[in-house]
N, C-alpha and C. Protein backbone atom coordinates (compact mmCIF):
# COMPACT_ATOMS: atom_id res chain seq x y z
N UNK A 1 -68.38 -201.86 131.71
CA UNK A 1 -68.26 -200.42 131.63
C UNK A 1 -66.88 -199.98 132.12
N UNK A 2 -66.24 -200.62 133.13
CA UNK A 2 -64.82 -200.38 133.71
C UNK A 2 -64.02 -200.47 132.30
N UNK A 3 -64.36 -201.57 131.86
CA UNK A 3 -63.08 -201.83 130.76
C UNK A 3 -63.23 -200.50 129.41
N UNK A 4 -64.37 -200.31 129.39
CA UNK A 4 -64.45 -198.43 128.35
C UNK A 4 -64.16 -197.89 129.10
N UNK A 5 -64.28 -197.62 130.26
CA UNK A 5 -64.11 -196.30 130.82
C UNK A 5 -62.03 -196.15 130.90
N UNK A 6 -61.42 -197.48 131.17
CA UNK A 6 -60.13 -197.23 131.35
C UNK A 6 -59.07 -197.82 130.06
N UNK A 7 -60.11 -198.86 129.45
CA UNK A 7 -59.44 -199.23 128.27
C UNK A 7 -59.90 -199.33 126.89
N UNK A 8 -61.34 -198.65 127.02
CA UNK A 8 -61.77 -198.67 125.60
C UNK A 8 -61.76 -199.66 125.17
N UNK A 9 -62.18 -199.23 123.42
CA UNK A 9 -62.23 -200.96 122.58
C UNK A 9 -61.07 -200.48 121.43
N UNK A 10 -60.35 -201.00 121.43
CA UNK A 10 -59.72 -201.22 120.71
C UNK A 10 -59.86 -201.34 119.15
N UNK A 11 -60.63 -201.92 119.02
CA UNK A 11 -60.92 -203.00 117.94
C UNK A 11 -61.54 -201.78 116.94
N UNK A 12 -62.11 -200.71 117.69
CA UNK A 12 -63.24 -199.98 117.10
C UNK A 12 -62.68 -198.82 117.25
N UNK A 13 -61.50 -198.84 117.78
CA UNK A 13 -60.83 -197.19 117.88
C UNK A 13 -61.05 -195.90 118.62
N UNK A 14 -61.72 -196.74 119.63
CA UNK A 14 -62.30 -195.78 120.65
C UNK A 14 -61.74 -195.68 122.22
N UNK A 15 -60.80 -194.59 122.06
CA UNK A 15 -60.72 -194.23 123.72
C UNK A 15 -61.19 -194.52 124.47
N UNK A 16 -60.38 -194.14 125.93
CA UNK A 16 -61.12 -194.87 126.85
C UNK A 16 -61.77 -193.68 127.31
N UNK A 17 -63.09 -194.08 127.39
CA UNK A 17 -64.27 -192.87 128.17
C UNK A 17 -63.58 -191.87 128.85
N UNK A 18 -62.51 -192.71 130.18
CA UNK A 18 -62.05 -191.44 131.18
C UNK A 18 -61.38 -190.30 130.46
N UNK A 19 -61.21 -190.40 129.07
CA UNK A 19 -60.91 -188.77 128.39
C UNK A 19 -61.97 -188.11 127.79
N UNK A 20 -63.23 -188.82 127.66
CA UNK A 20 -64.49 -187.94 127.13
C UNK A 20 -64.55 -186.77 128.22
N UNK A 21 -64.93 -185.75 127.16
CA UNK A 21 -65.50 -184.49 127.77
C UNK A 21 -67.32 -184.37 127.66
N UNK A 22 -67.65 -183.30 128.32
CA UNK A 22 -69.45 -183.08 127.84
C UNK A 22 -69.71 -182.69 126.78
N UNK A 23 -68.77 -182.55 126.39
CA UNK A 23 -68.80 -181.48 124.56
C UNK A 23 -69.23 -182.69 123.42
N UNK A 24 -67.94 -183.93 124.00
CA UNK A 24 -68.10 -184.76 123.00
C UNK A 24 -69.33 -185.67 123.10
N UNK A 25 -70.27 -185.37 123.77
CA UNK A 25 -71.58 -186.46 124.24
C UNK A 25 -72.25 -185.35 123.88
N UNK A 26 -72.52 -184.44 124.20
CA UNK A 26 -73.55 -183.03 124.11
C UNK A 26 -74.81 -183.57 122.64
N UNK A 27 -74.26 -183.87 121.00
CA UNK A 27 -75.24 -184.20 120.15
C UNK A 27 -75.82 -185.60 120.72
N UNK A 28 -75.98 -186.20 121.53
CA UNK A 28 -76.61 -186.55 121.74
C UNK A 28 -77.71 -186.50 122.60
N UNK A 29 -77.71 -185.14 123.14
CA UNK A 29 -78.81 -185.10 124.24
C UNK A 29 -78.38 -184.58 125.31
N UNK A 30 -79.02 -183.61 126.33
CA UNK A 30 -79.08 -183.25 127.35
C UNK A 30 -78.52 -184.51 128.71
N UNK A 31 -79.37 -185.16 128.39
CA UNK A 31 -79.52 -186.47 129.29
C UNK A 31 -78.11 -187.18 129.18
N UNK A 32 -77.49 -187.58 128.04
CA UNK A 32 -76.41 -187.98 128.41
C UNK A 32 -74.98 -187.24 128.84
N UNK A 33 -75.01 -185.84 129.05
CA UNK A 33 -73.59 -185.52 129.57
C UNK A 33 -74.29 -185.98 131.13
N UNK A 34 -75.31 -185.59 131.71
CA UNK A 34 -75.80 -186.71 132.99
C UNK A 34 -75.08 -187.96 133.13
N UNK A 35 -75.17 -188.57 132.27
CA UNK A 35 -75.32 -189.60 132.34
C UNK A 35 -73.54 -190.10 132.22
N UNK A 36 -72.81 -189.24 131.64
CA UNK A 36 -71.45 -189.45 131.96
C UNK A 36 -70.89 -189.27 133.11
N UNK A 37 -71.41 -188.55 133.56
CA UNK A 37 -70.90 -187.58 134.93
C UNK A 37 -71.26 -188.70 136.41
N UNK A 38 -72.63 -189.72 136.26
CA UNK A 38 -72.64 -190.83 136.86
C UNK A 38 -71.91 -192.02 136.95
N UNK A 39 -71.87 -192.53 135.52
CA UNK A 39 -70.45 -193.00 135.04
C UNK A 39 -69.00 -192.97 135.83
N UNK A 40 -68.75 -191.76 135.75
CA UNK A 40 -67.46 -191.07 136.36
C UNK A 40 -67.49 -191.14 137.78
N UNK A 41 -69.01 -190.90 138.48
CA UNK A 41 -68.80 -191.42 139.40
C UNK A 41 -68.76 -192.43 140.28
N UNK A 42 -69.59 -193.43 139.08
CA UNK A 42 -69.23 -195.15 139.64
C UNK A 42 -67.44 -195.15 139.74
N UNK A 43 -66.81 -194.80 138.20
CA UNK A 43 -65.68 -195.42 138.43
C UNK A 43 -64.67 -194.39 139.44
N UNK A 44 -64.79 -193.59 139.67
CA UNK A 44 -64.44 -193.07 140.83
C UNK A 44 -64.28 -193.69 142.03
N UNK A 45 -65.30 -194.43 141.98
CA UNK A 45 -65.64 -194.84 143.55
C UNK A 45 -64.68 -196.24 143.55
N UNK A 46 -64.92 -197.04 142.20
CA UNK A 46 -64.11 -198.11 141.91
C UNK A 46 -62.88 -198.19 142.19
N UNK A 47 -62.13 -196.89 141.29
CA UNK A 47 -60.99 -196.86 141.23
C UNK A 47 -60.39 -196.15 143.13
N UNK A 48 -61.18 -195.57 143.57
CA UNK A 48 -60.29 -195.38 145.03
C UNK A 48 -60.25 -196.27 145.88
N UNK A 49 -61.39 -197.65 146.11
CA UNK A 49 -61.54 -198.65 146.41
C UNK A 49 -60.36 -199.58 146.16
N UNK A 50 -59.97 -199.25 145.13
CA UNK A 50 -58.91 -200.25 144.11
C UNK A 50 -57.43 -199.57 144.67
N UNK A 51 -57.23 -198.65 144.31
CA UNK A 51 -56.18 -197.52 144.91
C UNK A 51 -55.96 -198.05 146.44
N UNK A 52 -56.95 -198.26 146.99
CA UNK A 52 -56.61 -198.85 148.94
C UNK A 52 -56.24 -199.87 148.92
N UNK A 53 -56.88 -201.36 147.93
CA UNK A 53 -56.68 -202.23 148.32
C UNK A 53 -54.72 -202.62 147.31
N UNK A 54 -54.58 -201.54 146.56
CA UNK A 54 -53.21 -201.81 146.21
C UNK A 54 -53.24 -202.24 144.75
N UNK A 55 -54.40 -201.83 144.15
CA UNK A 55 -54.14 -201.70 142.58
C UNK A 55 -54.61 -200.68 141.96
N UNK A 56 -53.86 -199.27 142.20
CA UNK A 56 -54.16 -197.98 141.65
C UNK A 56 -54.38 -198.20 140.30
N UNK A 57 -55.34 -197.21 139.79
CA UNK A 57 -55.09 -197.09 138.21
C UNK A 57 -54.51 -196.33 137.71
N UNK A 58 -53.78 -196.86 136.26
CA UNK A 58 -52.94 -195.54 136.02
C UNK A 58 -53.54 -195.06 134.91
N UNK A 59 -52.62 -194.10 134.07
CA UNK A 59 -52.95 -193.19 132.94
C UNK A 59 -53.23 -193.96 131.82
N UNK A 60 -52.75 -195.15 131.71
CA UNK A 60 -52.41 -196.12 129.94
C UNK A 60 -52.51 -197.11 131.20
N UNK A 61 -53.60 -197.81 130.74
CA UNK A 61 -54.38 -199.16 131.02
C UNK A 61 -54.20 -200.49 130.00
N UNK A 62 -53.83 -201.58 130.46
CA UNK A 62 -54.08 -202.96 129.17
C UNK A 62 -55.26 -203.27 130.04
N UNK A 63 -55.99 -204.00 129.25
CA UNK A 63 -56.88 -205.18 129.73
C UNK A 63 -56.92 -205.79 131.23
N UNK A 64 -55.87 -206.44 130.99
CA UNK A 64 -55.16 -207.09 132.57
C UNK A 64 -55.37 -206.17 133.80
N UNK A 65 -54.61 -205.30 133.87
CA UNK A 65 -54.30 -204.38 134.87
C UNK A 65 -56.23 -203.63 135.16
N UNK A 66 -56.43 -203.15 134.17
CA UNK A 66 -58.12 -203.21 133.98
C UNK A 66 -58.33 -203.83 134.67
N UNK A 67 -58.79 -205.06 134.69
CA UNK A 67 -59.60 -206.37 135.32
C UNK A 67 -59.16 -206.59 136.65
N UNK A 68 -57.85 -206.24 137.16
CA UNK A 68 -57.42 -206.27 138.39
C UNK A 68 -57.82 -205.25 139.48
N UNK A 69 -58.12 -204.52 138.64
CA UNK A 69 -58.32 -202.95 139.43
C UNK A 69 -60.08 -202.74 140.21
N UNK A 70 -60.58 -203.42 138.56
CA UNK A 70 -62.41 -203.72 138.87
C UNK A 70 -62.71 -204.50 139.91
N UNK A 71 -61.82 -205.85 139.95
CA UNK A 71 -62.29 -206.90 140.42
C UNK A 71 -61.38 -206.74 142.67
N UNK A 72 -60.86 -205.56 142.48
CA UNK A 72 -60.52 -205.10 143.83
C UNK A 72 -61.41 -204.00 144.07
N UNK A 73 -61.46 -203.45 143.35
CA UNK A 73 -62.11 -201.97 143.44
C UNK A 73 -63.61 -201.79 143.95
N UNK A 74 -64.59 -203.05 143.12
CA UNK A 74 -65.59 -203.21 142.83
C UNK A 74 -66.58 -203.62 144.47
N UNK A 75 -65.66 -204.01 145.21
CA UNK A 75 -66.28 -204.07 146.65
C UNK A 75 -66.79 -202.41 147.33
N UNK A 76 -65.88 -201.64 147.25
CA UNK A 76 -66.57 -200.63 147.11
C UNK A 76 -67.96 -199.57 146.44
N UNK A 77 -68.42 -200.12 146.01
CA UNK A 77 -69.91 -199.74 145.62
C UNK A 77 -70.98 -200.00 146.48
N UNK A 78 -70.56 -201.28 147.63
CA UNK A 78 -71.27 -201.41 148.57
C UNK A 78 -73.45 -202.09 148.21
N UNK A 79 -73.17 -202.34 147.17
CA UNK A 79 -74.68 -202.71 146.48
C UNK A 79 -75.52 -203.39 147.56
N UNK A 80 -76.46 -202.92 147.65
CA UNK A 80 -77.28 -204.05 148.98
C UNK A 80 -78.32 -205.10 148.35
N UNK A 81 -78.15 -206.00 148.92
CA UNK A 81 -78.55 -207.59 148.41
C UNK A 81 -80.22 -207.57 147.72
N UNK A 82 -80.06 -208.27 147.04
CA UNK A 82 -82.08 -207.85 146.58
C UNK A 82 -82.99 -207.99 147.28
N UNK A 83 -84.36 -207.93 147.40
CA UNK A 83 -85.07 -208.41 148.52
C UNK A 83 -85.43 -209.25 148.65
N UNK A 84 -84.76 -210.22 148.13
CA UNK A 84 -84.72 -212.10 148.66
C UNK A 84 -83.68 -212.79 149.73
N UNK A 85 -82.64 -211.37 149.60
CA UNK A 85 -81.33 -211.74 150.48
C UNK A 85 -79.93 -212.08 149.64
N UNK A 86 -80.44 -212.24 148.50
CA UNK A 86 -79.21 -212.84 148.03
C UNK A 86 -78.66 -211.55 147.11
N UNK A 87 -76.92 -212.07 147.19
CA UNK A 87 -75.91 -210.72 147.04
C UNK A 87 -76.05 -210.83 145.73
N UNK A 88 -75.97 -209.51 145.33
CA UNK A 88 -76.24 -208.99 144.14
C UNK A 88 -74.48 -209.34 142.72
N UNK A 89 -74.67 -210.02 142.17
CA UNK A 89 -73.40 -209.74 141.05
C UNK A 89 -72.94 -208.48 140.13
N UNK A 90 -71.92 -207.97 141.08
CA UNK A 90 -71.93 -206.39 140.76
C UNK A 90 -70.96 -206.74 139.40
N UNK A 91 -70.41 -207.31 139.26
CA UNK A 91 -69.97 -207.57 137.69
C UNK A 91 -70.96 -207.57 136.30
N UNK A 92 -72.26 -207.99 136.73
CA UNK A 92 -73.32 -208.24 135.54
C UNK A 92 -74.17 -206.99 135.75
N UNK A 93 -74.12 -206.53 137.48
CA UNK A 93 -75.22 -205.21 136.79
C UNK A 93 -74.79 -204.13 135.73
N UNK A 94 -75.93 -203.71 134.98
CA UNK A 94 -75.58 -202.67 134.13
C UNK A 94 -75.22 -201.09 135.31
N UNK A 95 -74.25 -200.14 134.64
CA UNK A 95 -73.91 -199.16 135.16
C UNK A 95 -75.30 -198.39 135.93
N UNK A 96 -76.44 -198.03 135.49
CA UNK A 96 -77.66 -197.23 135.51
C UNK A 96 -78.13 -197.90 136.75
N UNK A 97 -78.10 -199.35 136.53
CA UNK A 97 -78.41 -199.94 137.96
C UNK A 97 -77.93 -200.10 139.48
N UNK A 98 -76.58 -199.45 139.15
CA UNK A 98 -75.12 -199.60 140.18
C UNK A 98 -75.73 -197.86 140.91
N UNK A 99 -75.79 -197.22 139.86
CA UNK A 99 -76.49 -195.85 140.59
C UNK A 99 -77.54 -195.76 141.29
N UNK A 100 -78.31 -196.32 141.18
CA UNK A 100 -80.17 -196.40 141.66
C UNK A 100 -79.59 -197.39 143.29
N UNK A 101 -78.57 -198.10 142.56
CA UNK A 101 -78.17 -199.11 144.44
C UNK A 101 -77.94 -197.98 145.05
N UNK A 102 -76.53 -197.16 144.64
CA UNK A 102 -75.51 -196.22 145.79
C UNK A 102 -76.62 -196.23 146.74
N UNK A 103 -76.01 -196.01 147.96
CA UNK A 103 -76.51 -195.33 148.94
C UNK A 103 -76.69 -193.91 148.85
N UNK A 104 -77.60 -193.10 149.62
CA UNK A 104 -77.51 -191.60 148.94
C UNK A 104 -76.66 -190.61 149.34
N UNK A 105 -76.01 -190.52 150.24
CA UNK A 105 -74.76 -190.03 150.74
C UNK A 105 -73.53 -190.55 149.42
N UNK A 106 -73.70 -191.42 148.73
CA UNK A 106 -72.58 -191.55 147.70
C UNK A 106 -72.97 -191.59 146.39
N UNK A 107 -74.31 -190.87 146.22
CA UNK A 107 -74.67 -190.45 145.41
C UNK A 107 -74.50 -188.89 145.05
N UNK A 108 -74.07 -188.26 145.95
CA UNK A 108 -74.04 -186.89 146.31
C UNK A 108 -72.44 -186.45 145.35
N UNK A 109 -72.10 -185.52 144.75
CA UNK A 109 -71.15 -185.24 144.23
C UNK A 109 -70.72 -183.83 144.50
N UNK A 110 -69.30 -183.25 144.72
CA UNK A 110 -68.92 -181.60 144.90
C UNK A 110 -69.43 -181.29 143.16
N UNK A 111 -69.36 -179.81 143.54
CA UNK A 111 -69.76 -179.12 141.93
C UNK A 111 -68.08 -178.90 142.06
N UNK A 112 -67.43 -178.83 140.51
CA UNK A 112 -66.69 -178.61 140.43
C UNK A 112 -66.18 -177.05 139.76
């Protein structure tokens, strides 16, 4: 989801998410401008995580720089281990699942 959200697909001609608006999700449903706005705030959380440890993101993303940013950033989400003990692979969870982890204090968002 990092790599749409900052670098899109290419292949298919699609921007990268971080310029979708609610307008452009809206025919599909109520539920998904929600559902962007969670999105935005996983990678939010990613990208300031990433920003501390010294790989800000910028405006025009490749691949590379992408993957550098996730793979610093991504400690920040803070996911707590399953209830067997063992740490969770925040690379394979799906986005929907990264939300239901947050803690609820970083689930909380300003209205803008």
């Amino acid at each position: 989801m990092y790599q749409y959200w900052h670098y899109g697909n290419q292949l298919q001609k699609i921007c990268p998410m971080k310029y979708f608006h609610s307008s452009d999700v809206s025919f599909l449903g109520d539920s998904t401008r929600i559902r962007l706005n969670e999105v935005k705030q996983l990678m939010e959380i990613i990208d300031k995580t990433a920003s501390q440890k010294g790989a800000k993101p910028t405006k025009k993303m490749n691949m590379s720089s992408t993957n550098t940013c996730f793979l610093r950033g991504k400690v920040g989400l803070k996911i707590p281990t399953t209830p067997t003990g063992r740490k969770r692979d925040i690379g394979r969870l799906k986005w929907s699942s990264a939300i239901t982890y947050l803690p609820k204090a970083s689930k909380k968002r300003r209205v803008d």
